[in-house]
ModelCIF file with pLDDT and N, C-alpha, C, O atoms, coordinates in Angstrom:
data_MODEL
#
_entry.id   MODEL 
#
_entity.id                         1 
_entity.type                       polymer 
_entity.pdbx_number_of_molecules   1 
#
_entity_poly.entity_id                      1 
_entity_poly.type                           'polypeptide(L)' 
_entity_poly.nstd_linkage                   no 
_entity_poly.nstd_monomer                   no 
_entity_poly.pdbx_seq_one_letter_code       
;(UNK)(UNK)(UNK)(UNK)(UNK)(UNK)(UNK)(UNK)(UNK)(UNK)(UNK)(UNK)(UNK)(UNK)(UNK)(UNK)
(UNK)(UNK)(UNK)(UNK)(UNK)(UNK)(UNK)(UNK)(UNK)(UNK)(UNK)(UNK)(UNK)(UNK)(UNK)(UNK)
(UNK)(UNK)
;
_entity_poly.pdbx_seq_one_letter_code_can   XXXXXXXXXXXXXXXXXXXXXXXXXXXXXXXXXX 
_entity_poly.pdbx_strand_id                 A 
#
loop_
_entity_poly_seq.entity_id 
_entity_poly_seq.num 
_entity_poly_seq.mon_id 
_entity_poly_seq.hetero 
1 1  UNK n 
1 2  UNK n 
1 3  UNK n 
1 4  UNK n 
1 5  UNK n 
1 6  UNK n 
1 7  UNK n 
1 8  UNK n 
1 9  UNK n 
1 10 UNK n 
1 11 UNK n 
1 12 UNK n 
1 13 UNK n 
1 14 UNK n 
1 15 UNK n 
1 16 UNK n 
1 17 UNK n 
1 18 UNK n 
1 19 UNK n 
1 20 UNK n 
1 21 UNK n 
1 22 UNK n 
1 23 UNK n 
1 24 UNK n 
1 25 UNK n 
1 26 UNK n 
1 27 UNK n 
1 28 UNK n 
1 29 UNK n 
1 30 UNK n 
1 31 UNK n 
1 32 UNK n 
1 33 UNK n 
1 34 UNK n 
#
_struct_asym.id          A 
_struct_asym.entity_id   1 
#
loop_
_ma_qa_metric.id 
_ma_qa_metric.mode 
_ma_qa_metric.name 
_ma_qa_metric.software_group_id 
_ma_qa_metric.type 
1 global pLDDT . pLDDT 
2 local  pLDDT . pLDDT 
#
_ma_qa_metric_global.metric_id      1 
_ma_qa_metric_global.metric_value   97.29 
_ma_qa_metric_global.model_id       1 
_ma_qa_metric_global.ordinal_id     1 
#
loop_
_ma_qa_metric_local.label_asym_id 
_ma_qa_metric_local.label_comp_id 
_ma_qa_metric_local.label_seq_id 
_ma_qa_metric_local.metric_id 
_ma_qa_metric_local.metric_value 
_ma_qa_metric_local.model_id 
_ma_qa_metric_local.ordinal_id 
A UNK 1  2 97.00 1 1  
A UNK 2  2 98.00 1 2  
A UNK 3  2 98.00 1 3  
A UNK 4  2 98.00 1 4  
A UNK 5  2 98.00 1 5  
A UNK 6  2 98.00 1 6  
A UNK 7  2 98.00 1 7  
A UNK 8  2 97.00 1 8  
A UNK 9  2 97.00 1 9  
A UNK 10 2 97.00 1 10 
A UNK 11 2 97.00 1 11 
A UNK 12 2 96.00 1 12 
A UNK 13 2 95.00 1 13 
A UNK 14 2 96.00 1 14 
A UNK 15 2 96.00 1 15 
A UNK 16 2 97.00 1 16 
A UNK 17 2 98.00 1 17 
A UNK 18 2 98.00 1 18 
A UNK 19 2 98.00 1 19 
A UNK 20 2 98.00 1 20 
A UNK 21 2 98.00 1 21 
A UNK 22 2 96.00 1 22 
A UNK 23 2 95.00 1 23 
A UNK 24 2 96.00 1 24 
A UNK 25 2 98.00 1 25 
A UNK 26 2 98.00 1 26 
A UNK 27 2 98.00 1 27 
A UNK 28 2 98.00 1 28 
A UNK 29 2 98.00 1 29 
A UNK 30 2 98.00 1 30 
A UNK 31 2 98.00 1 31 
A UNK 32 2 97.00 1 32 
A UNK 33 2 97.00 1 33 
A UNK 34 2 98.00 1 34 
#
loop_
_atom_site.group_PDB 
_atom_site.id 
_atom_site.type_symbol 
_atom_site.label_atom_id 
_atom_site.label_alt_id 
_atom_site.label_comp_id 
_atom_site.label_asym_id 
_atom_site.label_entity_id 
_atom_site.label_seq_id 
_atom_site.pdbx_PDB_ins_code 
_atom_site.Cartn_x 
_atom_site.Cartn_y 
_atom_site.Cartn_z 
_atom_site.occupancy 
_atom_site.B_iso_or_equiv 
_atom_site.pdbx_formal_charge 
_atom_site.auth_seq_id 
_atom_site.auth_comp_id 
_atom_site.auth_asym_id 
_atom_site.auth_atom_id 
_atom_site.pdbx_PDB_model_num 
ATOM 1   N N  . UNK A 1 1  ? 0.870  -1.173 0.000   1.00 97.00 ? 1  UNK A N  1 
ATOM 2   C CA . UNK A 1 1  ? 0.000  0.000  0.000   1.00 97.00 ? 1  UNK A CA 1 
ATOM 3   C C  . UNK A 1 1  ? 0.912  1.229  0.000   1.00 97.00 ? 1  UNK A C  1 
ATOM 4   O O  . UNK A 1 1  ? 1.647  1.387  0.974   1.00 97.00 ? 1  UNK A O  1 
ATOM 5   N N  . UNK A 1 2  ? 0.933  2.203  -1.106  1.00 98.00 ? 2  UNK A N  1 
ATOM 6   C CA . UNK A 1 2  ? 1.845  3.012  -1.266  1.00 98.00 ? 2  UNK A CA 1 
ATOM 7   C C  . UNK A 1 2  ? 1.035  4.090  -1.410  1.00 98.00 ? 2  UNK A C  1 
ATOM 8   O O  . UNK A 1 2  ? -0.094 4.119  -1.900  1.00 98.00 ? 2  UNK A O  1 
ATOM 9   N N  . UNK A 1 3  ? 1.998  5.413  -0.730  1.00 98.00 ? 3  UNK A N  1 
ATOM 10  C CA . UNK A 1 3  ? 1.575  6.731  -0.708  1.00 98.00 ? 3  UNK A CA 1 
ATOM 11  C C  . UNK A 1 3  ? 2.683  7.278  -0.628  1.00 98.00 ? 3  UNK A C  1 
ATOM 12  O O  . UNK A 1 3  ? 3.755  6.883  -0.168  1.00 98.00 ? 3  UNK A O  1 
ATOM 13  N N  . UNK A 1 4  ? 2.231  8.651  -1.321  1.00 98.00 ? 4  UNK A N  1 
ATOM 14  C CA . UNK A 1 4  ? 3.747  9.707  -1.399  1.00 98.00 ? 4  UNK A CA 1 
ATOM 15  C C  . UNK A 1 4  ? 3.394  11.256 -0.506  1.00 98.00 ? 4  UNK A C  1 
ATOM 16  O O  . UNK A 1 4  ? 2.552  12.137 -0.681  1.00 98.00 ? 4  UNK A O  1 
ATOM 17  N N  . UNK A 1 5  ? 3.905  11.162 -0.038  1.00 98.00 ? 5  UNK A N  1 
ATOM 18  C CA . UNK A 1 5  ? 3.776  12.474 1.239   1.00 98.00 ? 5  UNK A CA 1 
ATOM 19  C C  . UNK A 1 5  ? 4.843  13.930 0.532   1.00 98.00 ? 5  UNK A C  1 
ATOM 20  O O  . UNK A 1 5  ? 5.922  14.360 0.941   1.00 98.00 ? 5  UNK A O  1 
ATOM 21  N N  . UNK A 1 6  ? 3.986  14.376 -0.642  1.00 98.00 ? 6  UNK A N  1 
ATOM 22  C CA . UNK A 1 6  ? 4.741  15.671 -1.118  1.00 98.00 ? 6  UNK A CA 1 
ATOM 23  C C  . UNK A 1 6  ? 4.776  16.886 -0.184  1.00 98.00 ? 6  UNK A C  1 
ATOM 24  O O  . UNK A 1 6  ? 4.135  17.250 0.801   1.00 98.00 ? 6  UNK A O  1 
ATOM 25  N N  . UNK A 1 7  ? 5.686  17.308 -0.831  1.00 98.00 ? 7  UNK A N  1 
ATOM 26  C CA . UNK A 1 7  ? 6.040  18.827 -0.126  1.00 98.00 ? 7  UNK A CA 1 
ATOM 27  C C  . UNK A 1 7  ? 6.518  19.950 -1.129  1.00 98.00 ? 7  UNK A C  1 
ATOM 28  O O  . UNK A 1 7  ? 6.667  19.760 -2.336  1.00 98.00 ? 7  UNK A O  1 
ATOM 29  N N  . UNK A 1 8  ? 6.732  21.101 -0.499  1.00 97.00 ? 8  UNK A N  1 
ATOM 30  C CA . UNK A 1 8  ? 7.617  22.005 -1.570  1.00 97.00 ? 8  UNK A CA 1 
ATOM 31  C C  . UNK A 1 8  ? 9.173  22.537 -0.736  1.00 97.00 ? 8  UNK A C  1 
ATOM 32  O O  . UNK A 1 8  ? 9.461  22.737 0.444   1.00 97.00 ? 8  UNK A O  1 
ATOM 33  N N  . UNK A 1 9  ? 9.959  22.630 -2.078  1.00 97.00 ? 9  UNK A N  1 
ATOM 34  C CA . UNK A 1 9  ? 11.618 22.631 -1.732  1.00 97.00 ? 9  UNK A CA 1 
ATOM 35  C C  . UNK A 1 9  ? 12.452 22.967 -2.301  1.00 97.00 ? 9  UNK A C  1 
ATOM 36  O O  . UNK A 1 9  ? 12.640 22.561 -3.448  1.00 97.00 ? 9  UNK A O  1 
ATOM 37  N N  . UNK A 1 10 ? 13.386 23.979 -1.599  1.00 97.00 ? 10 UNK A N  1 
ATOM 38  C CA . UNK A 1 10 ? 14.127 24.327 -3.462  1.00 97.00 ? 10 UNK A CA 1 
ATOM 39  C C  . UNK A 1 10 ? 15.126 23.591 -3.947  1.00 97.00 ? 10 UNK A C  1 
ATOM 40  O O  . UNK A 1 10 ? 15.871 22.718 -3.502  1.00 97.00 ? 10 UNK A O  1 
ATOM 41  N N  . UNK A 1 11 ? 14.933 24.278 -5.209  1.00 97.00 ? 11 UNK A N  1 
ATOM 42  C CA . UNK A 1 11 ? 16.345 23.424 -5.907  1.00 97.00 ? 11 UNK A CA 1 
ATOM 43  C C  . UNK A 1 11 ? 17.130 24.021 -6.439  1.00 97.00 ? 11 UNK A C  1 
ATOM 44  O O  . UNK A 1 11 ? 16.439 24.535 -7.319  1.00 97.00 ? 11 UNK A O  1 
ATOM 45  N N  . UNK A 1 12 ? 18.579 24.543 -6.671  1.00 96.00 ? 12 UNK A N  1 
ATOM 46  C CA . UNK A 1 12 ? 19.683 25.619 -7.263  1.00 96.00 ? 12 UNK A CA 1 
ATOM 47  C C  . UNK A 1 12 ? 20.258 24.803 -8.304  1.00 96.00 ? 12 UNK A C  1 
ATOM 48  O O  . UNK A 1 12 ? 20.538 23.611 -8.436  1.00 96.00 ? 12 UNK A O  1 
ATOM 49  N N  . UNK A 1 13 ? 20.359 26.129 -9.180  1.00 95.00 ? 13 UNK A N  1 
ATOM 50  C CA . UNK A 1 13 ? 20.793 25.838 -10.376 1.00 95.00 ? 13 UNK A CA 1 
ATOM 51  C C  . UNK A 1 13 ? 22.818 26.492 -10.132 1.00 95.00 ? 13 UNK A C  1 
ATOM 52  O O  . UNK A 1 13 ? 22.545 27.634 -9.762  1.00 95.00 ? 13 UNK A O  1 
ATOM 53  N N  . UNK A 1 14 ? 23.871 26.462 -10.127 1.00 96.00 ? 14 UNK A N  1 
ATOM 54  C CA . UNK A 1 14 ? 24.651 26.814 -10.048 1.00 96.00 ? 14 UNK A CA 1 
ATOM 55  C C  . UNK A 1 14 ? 25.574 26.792 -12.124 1.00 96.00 ? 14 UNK A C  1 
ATOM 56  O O  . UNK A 1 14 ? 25.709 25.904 -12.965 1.00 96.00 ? 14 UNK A O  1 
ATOM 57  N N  . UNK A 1 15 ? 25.897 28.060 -12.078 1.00 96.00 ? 15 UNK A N  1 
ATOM 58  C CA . UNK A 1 15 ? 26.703 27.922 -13.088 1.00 96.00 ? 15 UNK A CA 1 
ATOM 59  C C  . UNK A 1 15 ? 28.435 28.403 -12.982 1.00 96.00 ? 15 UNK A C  1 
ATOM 60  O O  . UNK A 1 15 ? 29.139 28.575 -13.977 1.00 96.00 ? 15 UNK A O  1 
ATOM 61  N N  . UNK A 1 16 ? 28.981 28.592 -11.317 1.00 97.00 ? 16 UNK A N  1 
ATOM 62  C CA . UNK A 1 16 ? 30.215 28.754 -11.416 1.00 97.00 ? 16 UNK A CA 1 
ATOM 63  C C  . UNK A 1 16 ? 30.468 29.579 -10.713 1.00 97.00 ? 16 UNK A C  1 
ATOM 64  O O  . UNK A 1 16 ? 29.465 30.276 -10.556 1.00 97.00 ? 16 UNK A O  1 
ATOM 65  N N  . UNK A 1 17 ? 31.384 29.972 -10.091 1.00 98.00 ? 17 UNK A N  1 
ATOM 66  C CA . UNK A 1 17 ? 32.093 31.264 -9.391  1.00 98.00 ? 17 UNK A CA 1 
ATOM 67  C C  . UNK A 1 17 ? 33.364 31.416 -9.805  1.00 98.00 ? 17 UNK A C  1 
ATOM 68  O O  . UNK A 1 17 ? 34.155 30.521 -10.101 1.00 98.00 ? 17 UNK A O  1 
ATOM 69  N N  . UNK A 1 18 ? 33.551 32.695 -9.816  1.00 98.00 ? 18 UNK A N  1 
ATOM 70  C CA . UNK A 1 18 ? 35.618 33.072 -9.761  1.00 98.00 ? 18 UNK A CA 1 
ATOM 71  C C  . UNK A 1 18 ? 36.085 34.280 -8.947  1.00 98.00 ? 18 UNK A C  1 
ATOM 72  O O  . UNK A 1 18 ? 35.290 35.181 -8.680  1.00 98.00 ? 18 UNK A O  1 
ATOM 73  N N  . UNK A 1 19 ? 36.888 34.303 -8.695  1.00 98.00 ? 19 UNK A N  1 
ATOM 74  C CA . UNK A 1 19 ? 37.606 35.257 -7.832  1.00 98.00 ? 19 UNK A CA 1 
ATOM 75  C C  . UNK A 1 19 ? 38.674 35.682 -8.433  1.00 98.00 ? 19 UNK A C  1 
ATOM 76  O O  . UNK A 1 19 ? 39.346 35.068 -9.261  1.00 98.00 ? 19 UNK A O  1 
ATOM 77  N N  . UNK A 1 20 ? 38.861 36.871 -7.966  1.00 98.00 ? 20 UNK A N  1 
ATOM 78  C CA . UNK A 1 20 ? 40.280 37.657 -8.834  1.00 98.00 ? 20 UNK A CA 1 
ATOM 79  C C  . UNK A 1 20 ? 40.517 38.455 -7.527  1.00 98.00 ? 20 UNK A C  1 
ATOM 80  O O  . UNK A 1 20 ? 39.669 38.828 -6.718  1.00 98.00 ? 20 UNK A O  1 
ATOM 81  N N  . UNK A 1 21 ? 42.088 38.663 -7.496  1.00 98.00 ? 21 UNK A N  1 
ATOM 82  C CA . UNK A 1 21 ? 42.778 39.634 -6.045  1.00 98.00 ? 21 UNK A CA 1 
ATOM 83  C C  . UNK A 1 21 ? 44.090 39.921 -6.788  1.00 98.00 ? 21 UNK A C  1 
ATOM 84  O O  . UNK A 1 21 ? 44.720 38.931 -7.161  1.00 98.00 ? 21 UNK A O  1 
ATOM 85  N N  . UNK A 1 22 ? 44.545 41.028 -7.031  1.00 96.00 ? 22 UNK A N  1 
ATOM 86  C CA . UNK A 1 22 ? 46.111 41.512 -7.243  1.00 96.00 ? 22 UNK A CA 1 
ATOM 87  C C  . UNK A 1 22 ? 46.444 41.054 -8.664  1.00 96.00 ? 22 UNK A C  1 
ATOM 88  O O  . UNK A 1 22 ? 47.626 40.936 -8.988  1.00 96.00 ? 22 UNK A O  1 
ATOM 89  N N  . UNK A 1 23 ? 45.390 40.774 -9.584  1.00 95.00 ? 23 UNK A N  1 
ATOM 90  C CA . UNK A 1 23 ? 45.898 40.200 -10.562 1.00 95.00 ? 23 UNK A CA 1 
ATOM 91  C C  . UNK A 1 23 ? 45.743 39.024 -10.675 1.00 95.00 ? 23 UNK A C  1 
ATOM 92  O O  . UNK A 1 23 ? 45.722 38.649 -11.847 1.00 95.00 ? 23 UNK A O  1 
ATOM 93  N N  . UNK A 1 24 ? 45.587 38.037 -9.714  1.00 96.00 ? 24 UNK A N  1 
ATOM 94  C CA . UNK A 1 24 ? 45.467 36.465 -9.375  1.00 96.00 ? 24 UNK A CA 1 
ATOM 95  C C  . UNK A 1 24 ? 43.968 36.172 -9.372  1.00 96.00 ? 24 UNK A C  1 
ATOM 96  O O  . UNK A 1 24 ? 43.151 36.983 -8.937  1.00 96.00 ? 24 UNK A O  1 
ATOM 97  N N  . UNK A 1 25 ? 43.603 34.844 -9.931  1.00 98.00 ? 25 UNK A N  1 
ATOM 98  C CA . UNK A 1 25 ? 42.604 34.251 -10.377 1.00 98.00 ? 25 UNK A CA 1 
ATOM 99  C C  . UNK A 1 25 ? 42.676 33.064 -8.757  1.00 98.00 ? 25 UNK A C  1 
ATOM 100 O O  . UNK A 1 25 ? 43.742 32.659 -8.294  1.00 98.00 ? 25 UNK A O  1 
ATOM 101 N N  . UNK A 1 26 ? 41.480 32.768 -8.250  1.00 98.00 ? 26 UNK A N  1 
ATOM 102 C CA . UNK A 1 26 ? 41.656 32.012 -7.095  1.00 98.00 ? 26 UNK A CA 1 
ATOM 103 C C  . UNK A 1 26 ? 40.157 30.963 -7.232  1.00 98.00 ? 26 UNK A C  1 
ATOM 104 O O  . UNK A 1 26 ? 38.987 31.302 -7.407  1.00 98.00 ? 26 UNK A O  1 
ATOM 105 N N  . UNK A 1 27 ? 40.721 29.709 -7.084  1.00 98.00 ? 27 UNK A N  1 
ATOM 106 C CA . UNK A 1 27 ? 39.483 28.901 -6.936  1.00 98.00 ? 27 UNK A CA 1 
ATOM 107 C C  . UNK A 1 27 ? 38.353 28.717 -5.997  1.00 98.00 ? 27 UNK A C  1 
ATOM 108 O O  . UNK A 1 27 ? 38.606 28.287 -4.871  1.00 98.00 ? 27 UNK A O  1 
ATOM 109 N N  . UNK A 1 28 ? 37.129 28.996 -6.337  1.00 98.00 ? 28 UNK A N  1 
ATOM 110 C CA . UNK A 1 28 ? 36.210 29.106 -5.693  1.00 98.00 ? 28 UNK A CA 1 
ATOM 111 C C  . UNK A 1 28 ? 34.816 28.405 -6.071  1.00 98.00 ? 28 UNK A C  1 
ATOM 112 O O  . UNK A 1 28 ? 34.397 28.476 -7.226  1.00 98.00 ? 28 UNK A O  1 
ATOM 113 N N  . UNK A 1 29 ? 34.239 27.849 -5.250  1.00 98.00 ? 29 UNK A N  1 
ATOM 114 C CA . UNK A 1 29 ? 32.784 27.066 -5.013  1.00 98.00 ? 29 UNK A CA 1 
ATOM 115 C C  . UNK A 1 29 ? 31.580 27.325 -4.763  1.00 98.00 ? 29 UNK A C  1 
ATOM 116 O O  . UNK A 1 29 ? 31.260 26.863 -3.667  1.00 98.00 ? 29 UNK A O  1 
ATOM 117 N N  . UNK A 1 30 ? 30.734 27.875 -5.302  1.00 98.00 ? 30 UNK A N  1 
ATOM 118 C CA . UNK A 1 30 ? 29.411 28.349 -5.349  1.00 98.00 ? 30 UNK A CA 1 
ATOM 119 C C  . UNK A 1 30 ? 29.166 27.729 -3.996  1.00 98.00 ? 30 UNK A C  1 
ATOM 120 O O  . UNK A 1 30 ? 28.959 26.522 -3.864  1.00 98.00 ? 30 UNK A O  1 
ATOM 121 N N  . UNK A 1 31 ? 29.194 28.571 -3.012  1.00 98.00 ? 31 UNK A N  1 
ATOM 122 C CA . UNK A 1 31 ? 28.040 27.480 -1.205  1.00 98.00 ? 31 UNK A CA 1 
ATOM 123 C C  . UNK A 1 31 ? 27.152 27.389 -2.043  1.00 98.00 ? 31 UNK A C  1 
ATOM 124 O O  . UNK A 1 31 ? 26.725 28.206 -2.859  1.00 98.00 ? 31 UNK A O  1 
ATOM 125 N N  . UNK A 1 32 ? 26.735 25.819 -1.703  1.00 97.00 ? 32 UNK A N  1 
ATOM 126 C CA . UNK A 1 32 ? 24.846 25.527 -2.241  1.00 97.00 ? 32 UNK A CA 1 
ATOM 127 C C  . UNK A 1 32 ? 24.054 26.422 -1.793  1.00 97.00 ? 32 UNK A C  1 
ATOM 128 O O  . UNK A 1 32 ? 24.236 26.888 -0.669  1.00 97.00 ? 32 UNK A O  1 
ATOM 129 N N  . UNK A 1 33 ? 22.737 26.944 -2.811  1.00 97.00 ? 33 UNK A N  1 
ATOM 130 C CA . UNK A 1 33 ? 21.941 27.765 -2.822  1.00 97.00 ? 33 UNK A CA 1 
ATOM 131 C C  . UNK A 1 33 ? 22.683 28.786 -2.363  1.00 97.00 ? 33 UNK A C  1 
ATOM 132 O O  . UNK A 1 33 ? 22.282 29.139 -1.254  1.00 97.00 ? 33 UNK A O  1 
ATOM 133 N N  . UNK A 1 34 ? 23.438 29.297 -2.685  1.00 98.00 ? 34 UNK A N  1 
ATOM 134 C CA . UNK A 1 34 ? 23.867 31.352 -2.608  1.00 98.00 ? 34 UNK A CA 1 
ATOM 135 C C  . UNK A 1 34 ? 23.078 31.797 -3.560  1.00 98.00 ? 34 UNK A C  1 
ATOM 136 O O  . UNK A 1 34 ? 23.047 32.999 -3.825  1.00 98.00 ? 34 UNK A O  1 
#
């Protein structure tokens, strides 16, 4: 006997981050959902 108990929730789309300081390019990670 099956049932589905929905809800609502988000979901992020991420396409990338970058950083730049002094000329320098530095690796960086989108935090989930920013």
């Amino acid at each position: 006997d099956v049932a589905s108990q929905p809800f609502d929730c988000l979901d992020w789309e991420n396409q990338g981050a970058s950083l730049t300081a002094g000329g320098n390019n530095f690796e960086v990670m989108s935090s989930p959902y920013s």
